[in-house]
C-alpha atoms as a PDB file:
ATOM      1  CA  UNK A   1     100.226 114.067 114.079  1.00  0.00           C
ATOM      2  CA  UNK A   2     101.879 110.970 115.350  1.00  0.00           C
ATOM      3  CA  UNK A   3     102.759 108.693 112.099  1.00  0.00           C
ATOM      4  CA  UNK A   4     105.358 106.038 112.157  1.00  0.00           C
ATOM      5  CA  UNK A   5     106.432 103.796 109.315  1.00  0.00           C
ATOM      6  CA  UNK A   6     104.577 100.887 109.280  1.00  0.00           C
ATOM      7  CA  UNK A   7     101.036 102.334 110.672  1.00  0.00           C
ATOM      8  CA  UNK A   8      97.648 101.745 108.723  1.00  0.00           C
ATOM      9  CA  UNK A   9      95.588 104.720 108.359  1.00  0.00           C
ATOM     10  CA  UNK A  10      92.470 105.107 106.750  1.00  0.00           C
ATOM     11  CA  UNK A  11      91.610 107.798 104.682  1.00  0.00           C
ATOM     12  CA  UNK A  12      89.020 109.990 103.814  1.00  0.00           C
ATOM     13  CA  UNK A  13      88.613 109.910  99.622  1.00  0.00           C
ATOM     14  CA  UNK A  14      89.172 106.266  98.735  1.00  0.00           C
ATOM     15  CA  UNK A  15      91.761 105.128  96.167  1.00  0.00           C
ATOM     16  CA  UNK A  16      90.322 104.512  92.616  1.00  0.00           C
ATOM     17  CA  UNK A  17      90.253 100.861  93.254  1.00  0.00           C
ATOM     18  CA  UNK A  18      88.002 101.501  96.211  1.00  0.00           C
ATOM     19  CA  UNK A  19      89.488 100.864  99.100  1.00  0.00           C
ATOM     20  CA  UNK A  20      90.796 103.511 101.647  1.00  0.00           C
ATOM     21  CA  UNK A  21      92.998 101.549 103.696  1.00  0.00           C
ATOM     22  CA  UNK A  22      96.864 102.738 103.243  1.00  0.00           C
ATOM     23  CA  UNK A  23     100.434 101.739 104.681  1.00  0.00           C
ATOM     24  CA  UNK A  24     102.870 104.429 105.544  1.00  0.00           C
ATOM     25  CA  UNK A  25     106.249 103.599 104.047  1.00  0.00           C
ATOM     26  CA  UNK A  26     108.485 106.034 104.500  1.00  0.00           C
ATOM     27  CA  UNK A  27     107.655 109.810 106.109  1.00  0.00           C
ATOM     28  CA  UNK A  28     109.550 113.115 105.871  1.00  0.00           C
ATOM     29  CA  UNK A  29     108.486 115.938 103.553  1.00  0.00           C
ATOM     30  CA  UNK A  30     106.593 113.655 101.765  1.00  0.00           C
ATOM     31  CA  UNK A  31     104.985 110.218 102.502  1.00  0.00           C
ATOM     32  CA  UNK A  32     104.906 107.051 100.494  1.00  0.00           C
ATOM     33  CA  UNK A  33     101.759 105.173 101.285  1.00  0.00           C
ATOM     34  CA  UNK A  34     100.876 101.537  99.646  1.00  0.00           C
ATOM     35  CA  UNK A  35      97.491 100.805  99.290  1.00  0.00           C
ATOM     36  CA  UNK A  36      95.881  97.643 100.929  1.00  0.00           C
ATOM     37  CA  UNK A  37      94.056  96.925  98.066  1.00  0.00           C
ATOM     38  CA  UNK A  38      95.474  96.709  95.147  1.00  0.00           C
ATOM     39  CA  UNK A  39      99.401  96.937  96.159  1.00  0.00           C
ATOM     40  CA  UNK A  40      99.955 100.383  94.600  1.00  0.00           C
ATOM     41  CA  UNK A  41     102.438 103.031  95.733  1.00  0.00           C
ATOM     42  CA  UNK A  42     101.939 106.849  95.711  1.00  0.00           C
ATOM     43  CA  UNK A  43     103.888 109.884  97.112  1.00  0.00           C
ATOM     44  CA  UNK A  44     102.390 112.921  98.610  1.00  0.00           C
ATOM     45  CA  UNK A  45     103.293 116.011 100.433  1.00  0.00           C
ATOM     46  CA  UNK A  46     103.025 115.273 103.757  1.00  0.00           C
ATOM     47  CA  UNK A  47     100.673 118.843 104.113  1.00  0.00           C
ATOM     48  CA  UNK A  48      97.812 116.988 101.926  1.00  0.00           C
ATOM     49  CA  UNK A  49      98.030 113.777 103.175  1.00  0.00           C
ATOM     50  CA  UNK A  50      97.525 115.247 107.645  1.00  0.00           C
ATOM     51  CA  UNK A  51      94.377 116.919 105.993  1.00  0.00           C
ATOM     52  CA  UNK A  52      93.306 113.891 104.197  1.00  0.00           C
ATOM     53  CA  UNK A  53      93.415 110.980 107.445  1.00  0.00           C
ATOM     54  CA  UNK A  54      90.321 109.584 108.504  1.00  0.00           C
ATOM     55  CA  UNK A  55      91.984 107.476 111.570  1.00  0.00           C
ATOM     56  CA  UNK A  56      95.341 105.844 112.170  1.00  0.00           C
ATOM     57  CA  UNK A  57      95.532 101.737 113.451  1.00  0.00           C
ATOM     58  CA  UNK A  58      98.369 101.199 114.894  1.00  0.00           C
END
């Protein structure tokens, strides 16, 4: 998959505020996403995250 820092991806299970839009922070084993809802940060291994994109906007 072709992810760069900075992309917008949507997901397929939304974030518990509701909204499935993300920003990729930082990639690598893991990848830091900020939601574009409510500001909020997680970390995930980047194996569950590949299964878990809906679509990428670049």
């Amino acid at each position: 998959m072709d992810i760069k820092v900075g992309d917008k991806i949507i997901m397929k299970k939304p974030h518990p505020c509701g909204d499935n839009r993300f920003t990729v922070l930082r990639i690598g084993m893991d990848f830091k996403l900020r939601c574009m809802g409510c500001g909020h940060e997680i970390m995930a291994p980047r194996s569950k995250i590949e299964k878990r994109i809906k679509s990428i906007i670049v």
